[in-house]
N, C-alpha and C. Protein backbone atom coordinates (compact mmCIF):
# COMPACT_ATOMS: atom_id res chain seq x y z
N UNK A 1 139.25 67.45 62.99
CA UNK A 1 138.83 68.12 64.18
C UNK A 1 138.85 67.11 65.31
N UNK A 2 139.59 67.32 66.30
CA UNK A 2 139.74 66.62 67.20
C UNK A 2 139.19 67.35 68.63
N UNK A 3 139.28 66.05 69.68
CA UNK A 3 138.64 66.38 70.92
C UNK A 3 139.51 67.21 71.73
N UNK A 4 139.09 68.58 72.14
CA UNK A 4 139.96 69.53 72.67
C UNK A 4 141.15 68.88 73.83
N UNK A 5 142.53 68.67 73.90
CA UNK A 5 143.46 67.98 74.30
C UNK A 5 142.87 69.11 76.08
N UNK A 6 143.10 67.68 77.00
CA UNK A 6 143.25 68.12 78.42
C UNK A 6 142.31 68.32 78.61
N UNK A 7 140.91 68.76 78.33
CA UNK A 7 139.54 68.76 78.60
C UNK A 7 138.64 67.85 79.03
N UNK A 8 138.66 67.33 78.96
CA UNK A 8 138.30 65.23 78.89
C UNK A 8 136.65 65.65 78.76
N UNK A 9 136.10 66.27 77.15
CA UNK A 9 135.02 66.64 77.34
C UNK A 9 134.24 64.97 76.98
N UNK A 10 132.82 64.94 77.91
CA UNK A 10 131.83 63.52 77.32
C UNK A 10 131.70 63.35 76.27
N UNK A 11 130.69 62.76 75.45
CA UNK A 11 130.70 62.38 74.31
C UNK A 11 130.21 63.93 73.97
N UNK A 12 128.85 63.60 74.80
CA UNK A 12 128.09 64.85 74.17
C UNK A 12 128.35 66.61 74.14
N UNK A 13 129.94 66.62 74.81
CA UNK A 13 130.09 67.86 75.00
C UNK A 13 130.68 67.76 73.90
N UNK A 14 131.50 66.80 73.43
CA UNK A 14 132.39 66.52 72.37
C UNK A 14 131.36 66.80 71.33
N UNK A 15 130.38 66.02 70.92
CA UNK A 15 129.73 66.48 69.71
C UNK A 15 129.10 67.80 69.49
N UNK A 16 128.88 68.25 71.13
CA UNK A 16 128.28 70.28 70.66
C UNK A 16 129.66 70.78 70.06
N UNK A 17 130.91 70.79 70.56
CA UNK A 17 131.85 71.07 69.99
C UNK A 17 131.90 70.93 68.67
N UNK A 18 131.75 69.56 67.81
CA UNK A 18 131.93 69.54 66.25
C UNK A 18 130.90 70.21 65.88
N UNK A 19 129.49 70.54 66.26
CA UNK A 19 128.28 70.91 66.16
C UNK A 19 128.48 72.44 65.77
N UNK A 20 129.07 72.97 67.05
CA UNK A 20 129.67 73.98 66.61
C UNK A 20 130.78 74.86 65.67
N UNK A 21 131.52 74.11 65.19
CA UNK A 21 132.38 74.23 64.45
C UNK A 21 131.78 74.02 62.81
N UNK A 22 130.74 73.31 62.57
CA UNK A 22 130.48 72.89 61.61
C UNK A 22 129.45 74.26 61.57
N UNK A 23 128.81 74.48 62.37
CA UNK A 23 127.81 75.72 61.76
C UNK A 23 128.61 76.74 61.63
N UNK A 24 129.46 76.84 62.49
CA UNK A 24 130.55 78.40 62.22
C UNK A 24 131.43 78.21 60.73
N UNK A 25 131.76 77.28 60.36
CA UNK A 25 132.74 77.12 59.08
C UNK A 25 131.83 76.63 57.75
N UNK A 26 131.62 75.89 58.28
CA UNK A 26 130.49 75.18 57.02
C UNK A 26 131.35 74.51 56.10
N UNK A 27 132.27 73.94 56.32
CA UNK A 27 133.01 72.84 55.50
C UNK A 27 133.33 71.64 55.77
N UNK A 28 133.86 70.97 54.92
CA UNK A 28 134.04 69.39 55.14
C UNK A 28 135.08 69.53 56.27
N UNK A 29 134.30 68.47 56.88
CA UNK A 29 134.97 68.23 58.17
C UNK A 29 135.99 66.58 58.52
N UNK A 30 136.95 66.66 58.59
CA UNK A 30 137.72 65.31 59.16
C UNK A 30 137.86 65.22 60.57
N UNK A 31 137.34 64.33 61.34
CA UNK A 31 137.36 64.29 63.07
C UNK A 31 138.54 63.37 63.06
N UNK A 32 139.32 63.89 64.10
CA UNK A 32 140.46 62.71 64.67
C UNK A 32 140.67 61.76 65.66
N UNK A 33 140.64 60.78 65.94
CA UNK A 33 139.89 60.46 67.15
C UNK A 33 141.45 59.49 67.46
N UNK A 34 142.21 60.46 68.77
CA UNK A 34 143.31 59.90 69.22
C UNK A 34 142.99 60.20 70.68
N UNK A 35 142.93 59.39 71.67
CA UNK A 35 142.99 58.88 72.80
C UNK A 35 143.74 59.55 73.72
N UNK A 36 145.03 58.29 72.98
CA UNK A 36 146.10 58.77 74.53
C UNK A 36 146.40 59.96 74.00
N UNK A 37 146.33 60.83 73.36
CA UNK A 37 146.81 62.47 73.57
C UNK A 37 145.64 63.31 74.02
N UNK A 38 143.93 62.94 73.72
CA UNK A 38 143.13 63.82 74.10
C UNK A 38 143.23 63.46 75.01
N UNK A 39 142.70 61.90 76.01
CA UNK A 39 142.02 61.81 76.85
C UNK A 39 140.85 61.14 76.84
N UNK A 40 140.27 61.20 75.74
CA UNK A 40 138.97 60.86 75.41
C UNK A 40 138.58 60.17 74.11
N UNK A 41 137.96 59.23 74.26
CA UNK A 41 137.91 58.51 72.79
C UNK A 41 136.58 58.83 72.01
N UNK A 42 135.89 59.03 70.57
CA UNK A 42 135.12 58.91 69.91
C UNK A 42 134.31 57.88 70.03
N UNK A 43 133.65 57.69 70.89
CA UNK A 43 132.71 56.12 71.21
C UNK A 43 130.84 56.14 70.31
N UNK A 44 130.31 55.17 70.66
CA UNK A 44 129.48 55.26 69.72
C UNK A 44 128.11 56.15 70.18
N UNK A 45 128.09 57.02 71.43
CA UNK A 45 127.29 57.97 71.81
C UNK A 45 127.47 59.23 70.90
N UNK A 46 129.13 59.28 71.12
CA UNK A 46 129.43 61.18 69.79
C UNK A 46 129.03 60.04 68.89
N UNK A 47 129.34 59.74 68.04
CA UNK A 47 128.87 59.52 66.86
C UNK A 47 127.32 59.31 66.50
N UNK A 48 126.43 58.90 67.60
CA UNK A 48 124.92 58.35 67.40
C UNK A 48 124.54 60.25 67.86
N UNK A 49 125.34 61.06 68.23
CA UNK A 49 125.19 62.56 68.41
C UNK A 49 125.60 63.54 67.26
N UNK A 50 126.69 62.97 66.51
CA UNK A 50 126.55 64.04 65.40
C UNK A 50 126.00 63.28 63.39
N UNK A 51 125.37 62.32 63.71
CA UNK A 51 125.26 61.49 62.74
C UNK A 51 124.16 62.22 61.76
N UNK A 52 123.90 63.53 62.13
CA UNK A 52 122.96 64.67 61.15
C UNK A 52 123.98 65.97 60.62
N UNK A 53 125.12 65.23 61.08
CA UNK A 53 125.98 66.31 60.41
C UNK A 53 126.80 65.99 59.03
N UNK A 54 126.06 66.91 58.09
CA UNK A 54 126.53 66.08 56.78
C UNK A 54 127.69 66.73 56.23
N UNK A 55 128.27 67.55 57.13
CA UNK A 55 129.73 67.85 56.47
C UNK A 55 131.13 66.79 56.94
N UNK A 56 130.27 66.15 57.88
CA UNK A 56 131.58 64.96 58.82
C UNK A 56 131.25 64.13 57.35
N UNK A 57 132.96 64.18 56.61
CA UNK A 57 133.38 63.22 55.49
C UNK A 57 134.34 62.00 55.84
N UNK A 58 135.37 62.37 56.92
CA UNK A 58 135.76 61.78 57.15
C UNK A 58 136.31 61.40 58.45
N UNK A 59 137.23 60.41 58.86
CA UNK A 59 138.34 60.56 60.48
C UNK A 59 139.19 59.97 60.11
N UNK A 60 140.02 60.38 60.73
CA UNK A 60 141.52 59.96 60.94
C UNK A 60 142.04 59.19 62.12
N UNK A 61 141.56 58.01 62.67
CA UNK A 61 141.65 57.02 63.43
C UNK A 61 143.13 56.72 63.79
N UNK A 62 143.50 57.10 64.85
CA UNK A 62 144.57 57.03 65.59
C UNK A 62 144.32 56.12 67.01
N UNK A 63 143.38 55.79 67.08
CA UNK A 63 143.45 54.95 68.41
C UNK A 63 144.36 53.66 68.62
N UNK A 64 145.03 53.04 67.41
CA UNK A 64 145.64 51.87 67.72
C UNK A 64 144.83 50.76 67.68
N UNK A 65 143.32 50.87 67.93
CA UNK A 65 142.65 49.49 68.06
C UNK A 65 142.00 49.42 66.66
N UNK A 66 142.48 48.11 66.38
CA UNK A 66 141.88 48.23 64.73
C UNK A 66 140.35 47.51 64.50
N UNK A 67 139.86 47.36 66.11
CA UNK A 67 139.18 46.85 66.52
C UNK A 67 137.76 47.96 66.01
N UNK A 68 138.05 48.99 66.21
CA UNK A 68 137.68 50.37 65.57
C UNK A 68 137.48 50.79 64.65
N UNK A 69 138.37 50.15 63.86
CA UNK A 69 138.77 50.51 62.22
C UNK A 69 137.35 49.54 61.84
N UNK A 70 137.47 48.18 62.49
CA UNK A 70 136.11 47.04 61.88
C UNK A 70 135.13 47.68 62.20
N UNK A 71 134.60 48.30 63.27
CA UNK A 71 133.74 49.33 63.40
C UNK A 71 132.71 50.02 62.69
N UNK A 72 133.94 50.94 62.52
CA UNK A 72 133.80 52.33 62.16
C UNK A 72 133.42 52.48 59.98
N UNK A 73 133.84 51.00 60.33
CA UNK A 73 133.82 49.96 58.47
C UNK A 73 132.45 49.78 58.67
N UNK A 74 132.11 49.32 59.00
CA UNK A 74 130.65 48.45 59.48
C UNK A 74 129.68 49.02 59.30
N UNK A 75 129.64 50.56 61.16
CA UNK A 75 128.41 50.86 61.10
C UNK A 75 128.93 52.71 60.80
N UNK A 76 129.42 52.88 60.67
CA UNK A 76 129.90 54.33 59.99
C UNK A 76 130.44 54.70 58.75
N UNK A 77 129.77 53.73 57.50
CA UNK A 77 130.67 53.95 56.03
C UNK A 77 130.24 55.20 55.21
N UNK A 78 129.31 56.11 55.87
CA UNK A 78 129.14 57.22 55.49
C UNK A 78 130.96 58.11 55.67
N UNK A 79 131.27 58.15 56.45
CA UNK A 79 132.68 58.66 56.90
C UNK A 79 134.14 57.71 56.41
N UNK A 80 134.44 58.41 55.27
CA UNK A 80 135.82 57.79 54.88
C UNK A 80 136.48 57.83 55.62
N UNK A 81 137.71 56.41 55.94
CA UNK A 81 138.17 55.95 56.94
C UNK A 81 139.97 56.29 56.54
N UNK A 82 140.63 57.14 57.32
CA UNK A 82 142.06 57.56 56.87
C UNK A 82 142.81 56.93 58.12
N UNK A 83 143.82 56.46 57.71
CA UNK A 83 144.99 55.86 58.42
C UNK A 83 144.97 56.79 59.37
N UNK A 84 145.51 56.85 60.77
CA UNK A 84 146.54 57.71 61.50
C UNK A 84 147.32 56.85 62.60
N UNK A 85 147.81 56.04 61.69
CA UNK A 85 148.31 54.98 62.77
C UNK A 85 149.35 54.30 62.14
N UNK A 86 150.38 55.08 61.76
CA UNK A 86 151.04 54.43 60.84
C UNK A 86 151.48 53.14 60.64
N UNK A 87 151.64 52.40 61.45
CA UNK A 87 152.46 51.04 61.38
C UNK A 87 150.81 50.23 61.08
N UNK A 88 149.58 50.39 61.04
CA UNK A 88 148.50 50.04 60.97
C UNK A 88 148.15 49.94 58.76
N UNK A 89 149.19 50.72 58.90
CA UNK A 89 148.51 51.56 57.41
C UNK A 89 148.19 50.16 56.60
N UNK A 90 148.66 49.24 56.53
CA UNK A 90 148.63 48.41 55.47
C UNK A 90 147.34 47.63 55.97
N UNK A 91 146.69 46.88 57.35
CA UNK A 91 145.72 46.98 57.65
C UNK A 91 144.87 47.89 57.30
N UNK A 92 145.00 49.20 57.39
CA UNK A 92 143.94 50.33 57.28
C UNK A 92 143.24 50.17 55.67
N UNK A 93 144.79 50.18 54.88
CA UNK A 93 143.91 50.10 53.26
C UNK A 93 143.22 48.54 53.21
N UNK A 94 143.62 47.35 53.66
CA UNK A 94 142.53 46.16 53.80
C UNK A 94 141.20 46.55 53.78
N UNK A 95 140.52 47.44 54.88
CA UNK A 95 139.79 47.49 55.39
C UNK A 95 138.88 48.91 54.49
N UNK A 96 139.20 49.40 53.46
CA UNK A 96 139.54 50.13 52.59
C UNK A 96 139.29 51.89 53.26
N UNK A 97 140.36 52.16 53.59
CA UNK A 97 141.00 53.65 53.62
C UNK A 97 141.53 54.29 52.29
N UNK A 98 141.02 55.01 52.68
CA UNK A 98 141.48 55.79 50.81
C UNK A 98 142.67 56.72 51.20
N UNK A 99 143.05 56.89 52.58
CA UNK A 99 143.65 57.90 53.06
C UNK A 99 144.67 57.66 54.19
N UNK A 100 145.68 58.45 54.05
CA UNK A 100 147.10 58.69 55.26
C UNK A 100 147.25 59.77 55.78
N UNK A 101 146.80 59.89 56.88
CA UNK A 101 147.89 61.22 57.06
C UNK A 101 148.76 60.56 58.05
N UNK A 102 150.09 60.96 57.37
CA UNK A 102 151.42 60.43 58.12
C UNK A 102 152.44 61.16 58.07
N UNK A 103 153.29 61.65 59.27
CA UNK A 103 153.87 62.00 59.77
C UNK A 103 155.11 62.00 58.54
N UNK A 104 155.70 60.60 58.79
CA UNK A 104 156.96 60.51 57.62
C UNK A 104 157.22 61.02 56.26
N UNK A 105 156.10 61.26 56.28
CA UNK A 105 155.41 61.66 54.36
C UNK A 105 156.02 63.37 54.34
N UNK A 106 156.62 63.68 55.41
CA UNK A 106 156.97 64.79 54.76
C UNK A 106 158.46 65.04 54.66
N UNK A 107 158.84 63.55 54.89
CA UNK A 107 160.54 63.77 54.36
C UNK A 107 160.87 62.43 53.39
N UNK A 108 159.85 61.74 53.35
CA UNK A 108 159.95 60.25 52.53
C UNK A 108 158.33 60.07 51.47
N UNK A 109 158.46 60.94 51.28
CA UNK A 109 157.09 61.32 50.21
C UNK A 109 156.92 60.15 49.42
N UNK A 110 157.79 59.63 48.78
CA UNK A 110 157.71 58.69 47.73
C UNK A 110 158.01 57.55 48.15
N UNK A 111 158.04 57.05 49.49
CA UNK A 111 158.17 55.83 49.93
C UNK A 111 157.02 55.54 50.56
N UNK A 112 156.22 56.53 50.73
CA UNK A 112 155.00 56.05 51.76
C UNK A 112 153.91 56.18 50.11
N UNK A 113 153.90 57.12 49.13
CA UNK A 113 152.93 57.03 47.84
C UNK A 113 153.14 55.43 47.36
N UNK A 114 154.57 54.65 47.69
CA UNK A 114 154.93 53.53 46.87
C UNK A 114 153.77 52.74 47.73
N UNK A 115 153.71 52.53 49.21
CA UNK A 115 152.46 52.23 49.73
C UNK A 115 151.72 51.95 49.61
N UNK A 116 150.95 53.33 49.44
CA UNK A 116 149.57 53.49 49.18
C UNK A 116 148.95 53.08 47.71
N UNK A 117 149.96 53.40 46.57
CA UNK A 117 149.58 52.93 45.22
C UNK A 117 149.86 51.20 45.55
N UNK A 118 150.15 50.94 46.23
CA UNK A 118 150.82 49.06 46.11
C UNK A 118 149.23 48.60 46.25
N UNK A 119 148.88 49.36 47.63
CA UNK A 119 147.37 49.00 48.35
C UNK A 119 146.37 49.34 47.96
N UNK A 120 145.99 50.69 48.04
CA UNK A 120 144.95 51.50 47.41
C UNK A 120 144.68 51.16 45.43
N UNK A 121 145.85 51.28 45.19
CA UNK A 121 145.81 51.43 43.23
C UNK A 121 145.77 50.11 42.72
N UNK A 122 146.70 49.14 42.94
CA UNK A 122 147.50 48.25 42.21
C UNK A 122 146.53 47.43 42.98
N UNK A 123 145.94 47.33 44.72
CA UNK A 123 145.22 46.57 44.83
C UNK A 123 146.47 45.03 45.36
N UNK A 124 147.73 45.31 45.24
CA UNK A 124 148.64 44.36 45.49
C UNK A 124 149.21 44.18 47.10
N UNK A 125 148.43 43.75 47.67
CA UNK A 125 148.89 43.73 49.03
C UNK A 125 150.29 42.46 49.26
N UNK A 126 150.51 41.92 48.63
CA UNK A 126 151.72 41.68 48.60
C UNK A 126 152.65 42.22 48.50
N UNK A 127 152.99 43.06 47.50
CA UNK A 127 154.03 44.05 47.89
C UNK A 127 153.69 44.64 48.86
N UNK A 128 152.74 45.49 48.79
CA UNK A 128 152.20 46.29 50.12
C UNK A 128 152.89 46.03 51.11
N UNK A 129 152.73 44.34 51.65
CA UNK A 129 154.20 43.69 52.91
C UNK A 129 154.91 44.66 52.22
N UNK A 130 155.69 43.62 51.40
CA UNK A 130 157.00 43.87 51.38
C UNK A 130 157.69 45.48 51.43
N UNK A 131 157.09 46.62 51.31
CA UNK A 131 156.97 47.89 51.43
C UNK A 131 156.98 48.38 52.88
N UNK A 132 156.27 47.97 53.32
CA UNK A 132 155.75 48.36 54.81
C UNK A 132 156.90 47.32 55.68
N UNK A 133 156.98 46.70 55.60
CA UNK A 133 158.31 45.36 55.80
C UNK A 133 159.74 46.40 56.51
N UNK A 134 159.75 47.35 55.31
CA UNK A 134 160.61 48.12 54.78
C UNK A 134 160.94 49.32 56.10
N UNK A 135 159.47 49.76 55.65
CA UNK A 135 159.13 51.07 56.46
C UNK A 135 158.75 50.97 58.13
N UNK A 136 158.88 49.70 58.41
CA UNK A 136 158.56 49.38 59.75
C UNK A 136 159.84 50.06 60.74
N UNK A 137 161.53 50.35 60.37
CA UNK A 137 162.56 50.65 61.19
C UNK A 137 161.72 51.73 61.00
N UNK A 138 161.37 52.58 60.12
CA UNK A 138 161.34 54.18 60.65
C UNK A 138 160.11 54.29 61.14
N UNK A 139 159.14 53.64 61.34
CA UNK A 139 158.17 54.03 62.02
C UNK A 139 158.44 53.72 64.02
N UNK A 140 159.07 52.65 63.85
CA UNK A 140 159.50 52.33 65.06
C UNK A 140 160.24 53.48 65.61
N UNK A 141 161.54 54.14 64.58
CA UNK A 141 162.23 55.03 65.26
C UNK A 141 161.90 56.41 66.01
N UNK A 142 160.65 56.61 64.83
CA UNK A 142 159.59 57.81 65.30
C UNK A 142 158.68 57.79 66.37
N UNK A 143 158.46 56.89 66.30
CA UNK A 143 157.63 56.22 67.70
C UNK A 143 158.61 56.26 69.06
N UNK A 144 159.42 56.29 69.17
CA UNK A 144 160.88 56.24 69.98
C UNK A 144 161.03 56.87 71.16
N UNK A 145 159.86 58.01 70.86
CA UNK A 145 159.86 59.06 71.83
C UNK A 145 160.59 60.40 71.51
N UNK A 146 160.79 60.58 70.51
CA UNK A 146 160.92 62.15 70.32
C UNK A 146 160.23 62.26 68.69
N UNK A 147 159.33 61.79 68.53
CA UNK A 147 158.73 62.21 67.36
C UNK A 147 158.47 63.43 66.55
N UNK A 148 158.62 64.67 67.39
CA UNK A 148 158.72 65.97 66.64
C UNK A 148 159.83 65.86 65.94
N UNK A 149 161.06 65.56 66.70
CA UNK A 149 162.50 65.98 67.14
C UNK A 149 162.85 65.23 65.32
N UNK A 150 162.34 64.16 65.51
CA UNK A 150 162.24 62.93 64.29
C UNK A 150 161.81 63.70 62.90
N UNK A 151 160.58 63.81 63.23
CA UNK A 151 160.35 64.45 61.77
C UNK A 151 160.88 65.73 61.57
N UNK A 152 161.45 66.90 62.59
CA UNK A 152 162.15 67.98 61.78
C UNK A 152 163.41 67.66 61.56
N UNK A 153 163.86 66.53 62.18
CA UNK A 153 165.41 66.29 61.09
C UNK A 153 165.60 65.66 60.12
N UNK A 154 164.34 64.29 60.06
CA UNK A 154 164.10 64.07 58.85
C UNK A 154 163.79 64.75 57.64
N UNK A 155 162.99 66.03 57.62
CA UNK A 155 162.75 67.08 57.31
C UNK A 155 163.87 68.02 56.32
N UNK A 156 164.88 67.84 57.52
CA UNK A 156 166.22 68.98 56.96
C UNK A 156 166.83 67.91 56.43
N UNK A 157 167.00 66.36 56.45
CA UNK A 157 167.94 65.13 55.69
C UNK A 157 167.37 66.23 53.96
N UNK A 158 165.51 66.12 54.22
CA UNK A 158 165.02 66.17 52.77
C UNK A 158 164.91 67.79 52.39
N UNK A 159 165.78 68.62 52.71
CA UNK A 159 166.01 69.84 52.11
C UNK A 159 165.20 70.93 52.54
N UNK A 160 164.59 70.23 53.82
CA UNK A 160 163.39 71.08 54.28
C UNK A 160 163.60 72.18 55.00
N UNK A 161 163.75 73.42 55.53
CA UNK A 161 163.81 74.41 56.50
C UNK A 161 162.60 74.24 58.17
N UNK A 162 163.21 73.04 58.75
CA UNK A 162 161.96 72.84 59.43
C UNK A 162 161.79 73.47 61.10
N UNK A 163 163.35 74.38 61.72
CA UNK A 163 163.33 75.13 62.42
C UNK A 163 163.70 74.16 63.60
N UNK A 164 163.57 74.56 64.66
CA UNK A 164 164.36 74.09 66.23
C UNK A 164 162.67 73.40 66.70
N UNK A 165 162.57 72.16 67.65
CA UNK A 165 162.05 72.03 68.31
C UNK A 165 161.64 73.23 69.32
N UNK A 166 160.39 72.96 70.35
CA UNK A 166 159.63 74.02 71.13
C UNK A 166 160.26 73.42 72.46
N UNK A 167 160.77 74.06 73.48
CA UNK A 167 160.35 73.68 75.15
C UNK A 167 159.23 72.85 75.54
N UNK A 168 159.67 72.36 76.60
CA UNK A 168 161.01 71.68 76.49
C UNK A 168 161.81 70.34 76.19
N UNK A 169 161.18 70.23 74.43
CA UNK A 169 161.84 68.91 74.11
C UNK A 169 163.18 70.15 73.46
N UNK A 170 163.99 68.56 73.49
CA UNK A 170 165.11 69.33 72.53
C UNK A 170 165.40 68.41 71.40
N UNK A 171 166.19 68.78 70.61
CA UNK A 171 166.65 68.03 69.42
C UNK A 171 167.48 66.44 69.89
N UNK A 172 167.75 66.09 68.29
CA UNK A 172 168.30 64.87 68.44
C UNK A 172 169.56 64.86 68.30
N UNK A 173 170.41 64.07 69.17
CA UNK A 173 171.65 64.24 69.43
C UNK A 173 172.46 63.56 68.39
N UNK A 174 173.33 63.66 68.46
CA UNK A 174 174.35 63.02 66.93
C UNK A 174 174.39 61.94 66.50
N UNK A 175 174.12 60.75 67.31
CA UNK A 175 173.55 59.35 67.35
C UNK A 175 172.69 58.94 67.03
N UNK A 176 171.56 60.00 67.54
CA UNK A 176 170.45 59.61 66.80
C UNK A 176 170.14 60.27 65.23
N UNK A 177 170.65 61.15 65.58
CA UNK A 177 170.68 61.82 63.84
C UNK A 177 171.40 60.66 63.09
N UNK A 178 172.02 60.44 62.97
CA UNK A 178 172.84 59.12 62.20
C UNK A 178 172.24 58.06 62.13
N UNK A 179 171.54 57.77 63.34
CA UNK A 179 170.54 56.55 63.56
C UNK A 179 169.60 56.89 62.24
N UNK A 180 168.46 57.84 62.46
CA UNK A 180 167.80 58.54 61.26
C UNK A 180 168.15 58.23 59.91
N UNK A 181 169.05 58.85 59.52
CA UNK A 181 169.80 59.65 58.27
C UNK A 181 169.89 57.60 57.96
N UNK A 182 170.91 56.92 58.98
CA UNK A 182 170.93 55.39 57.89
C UNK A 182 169.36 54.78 57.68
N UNK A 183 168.68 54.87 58.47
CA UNK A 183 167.33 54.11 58.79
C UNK A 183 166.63 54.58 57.10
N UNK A 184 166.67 56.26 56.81
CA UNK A 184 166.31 57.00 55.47
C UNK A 184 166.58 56.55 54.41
N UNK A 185 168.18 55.82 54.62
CA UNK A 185 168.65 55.57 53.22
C UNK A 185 168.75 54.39 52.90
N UNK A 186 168.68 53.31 54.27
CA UNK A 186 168.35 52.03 53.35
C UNK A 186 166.39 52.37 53.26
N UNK A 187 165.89 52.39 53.77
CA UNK A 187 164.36 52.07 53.76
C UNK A 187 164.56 52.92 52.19
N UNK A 188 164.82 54.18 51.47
CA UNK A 188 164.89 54.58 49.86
C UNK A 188 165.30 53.58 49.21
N UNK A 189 166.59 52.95 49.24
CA UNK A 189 167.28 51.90 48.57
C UNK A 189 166.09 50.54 48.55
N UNK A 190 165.88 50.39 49.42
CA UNK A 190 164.90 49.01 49.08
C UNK A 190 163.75 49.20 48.80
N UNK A 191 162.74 50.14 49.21
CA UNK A 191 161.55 50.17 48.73
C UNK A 191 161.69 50.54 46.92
N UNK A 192 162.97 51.47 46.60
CA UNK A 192 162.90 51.63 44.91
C UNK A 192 162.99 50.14 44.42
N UNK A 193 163.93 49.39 45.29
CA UNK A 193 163.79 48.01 44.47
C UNK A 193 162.81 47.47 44.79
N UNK A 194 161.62 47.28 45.49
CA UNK A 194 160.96 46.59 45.31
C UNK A 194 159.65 47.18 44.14
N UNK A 195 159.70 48.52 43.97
CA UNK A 195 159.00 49.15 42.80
C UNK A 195 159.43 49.35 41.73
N UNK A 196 161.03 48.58 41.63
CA UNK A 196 161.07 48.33 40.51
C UNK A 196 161.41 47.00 39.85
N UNK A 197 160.80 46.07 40.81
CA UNK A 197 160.96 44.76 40.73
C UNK A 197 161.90 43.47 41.44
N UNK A 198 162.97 44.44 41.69
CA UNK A 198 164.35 43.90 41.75
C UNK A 198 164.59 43.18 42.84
N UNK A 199 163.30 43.52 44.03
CA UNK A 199 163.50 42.76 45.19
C UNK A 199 163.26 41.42 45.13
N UNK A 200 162.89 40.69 44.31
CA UNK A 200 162.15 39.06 43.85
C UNK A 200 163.06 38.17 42.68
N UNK A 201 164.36 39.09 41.98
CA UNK A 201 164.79 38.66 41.00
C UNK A 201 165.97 37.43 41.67
């Protein structure tokens, strides 16, 4: 649940908002707290405002400052701490995130799980680099400035039916589709070798 985009509500309008949502639904709640798209950041007033709400389990920290992430570690460990920052992710599980939500994961499923099991499971942040090492061209490319455009063609590379961009972005032009499509297939090719050893032999 995030801060209504274009509203630039205060903290405290921000927390009647989750306030409200939480008595109308009554379920576990994940807050998102991204900035440059609301407007408004999650500072430590909303939070010292909804800190009696025991369905807030978790957030999804997109601000970029990992300055936040130490934070939000610190004095908020009631609230499991989920990536939304992708190029952060390998920081994020340091700091222990149990959680991603990422964008790429829905056309490279098994390159971003190789990840999270390196960090989260195995506890091996060494590979972890070398993984994320990997995955750094496509996060960059998504970041690029057409990030919808990105993940629904990545999308259709992975067999997906993911439909036309909305007005008025438009799709990606043939260059960049190609750009994509190689960026997909080495980042597969090397992350399998490094999960299956082969990158160190």
């Amino acid at each position: 649940m995030g801060s209504p985009p274009c509203a630039l509500p205060t903290s405290q309008e921000n927390a009647a908002h989750v306030r409200a949502i939480d008595q109308a639904a009554g379920l576990p709640i994940m807050l998102y707290n991204y900035p440059a798209r609301m407007g408004v950041s999650m500072d430590e007033a909303f939070f010292d405002a909804v800190a009696d709400i025991g369905n807030i389990v978790a957030i999804k920290e997109s601000s970029g400052d990992l300055g936040r992430v130490h934070k939000l570690v610190q004095k908020r460990p009631q609230i499991a701490l989920s990536c939304g920052w992708d190029d952060q992710a390998l920081e994020f599980f340091a700091w222990g995130a149990r959680s991603w939500v990422c964008a790429g994961s829905n056309f490279v499923p098994q390159e971003h799980i190789a990840l999270y099991e390196a960090c989260v499971i195995e506890k091996d942040f060494d590979k972890g680099r070398r993984i994320m090492t990997e995955m750094l061209a496509l996060m960059d490319f998504l970041e690029g400035g057409k990030f919808v455009q990105s993940i629904k063609f990545g999308s259709e590379l992975a067999g997906l039916r993911a439909g036309g961009v909305r007005a008025p972005l438009q799709g990606l032009d043939s260059a960049e589709k190609q750009a994509l499509e190689e960026i997909v297939t080495t980042l597969k090719r090397n992350v399998a070798s490094i999960i299956a050893g082969k990158d160190r032999v």
